[in-house]
Protein backbone atom coordinates (compact mmCIF):
# COMPACT_ATOMS: atom_id res chain seq x y z
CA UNK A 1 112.59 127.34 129.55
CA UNK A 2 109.64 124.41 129.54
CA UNK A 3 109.51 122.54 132.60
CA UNK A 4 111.36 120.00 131.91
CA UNK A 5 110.08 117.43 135.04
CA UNK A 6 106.87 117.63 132.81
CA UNK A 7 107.24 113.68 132.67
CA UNK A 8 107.44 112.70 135.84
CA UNK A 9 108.26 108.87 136.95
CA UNK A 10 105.37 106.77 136.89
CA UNK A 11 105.25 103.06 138.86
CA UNK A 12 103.23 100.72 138.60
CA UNK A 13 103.19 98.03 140.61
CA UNK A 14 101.09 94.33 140.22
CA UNK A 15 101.27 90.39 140.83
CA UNK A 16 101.55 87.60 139.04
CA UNK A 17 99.14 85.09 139.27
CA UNK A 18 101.68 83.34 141.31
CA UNK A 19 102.67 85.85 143.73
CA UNK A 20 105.33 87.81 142.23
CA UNK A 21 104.99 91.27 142.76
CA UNK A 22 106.20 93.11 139.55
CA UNK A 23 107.50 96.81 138.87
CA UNK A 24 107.25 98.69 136.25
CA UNK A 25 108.51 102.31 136.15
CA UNK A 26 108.43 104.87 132.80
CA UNK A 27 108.36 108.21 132.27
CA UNK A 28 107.54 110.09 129.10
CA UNK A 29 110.85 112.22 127.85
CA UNK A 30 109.19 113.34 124.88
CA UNK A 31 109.05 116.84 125.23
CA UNK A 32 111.90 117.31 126.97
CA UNK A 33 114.04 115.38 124.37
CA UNK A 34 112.70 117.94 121.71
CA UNK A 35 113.63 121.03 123.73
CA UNK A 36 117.21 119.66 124.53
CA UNK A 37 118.13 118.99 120.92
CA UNK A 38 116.59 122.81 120.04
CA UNK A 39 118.64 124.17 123.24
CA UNK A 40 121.70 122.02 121.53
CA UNK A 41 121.01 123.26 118.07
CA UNK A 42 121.33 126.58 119.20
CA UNK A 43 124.49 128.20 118.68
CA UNK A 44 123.98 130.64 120.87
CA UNK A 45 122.94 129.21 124.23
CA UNK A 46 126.59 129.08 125.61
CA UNK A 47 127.21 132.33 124.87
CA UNK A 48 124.24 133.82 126.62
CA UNK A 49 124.66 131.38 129.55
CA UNK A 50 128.19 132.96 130.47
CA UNK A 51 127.30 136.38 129.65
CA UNK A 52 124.72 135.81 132.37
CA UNK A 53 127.01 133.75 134.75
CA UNK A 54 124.80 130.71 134.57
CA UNK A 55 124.87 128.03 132.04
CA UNK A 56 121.88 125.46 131.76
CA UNK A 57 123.80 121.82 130.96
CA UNK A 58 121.50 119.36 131.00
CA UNK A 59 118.67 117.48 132.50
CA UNK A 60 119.04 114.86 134.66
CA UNK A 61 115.11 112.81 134.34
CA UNK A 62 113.46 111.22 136.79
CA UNK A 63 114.02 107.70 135.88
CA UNK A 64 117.74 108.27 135.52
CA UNK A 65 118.10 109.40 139.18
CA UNK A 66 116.01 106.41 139.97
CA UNK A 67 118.44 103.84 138.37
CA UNK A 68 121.58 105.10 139.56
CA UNK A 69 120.28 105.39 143.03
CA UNK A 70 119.04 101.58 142.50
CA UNK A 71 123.01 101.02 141.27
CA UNK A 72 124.20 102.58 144.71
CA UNK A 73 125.13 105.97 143.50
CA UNK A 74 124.52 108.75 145.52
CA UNK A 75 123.10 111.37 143.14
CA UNK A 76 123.29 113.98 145.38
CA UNK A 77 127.00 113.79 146.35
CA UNK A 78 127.64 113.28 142.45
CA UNK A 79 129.96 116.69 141.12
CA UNK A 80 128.38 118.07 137.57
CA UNK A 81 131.27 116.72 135.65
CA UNK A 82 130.51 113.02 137.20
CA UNK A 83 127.03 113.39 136.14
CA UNK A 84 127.96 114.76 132.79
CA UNK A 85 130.62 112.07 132.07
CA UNK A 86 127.85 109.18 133.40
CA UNK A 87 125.18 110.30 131.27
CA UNK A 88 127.64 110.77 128.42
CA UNK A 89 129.21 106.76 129.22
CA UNK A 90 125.45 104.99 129.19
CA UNK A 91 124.24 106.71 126.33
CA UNK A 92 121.76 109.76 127.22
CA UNK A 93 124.09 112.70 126.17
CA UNK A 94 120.83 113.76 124.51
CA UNK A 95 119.56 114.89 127.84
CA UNK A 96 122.52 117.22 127.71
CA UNK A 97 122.37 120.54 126.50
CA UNK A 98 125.97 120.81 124.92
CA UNK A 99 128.64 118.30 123.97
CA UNK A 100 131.47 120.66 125.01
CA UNK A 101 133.62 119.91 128.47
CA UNK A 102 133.00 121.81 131.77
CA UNK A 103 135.82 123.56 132.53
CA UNK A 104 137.90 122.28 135.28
């Protein structure tokens, strides 16, 4: 698979005329949009991923991780299912690679 962290988070930071320093972070999911919907649209990616034990899910970008660590999540401690469900509740179950549940 593509490396995905391709589009890594890019800051840029300035001031206002009047002092105000300003932030501005992006990142460019482009190419990793496009080879999540082809990893979706293919109907047999869950079936090779348990024949081989180990099932790709999603991708979790840079700029997501940043925002929910800015919210006062800690990513790290965060189970797959959390992540899963989070992503699916703000809107980037694109990033994901399947809509189906993880098992429990």
């Amino acid at each position: 698979m593509a490396n995905l962290g391709k589009g890594s988070l890019q800051q840029d930071i300035s001031c206002t005329h009047d002092g105000i320093m300003v932030v501005k972070n992006e990142q460019d999911v482009t190419e990793a949009l496009e080879i999540m919907k082809a990893v979706r649209n293919d109907d047999t990616h869950v079936k090779r991923g348990i024949d081989n034990n180990r099932l790709h899910i999603g991708w979790v970008p840079d700029f997501l991780i940043h925002k929910w660590t800015k919210q006062g999540y800690d990513f790290d401690r965060m189970s797959m299912r959390e992540i899963c469900a989070k992503m699916k509740l703000e809107g980037y179950e694109h990033f994901l690679s399947s809509d189906k549940q993880l098992a429990r």
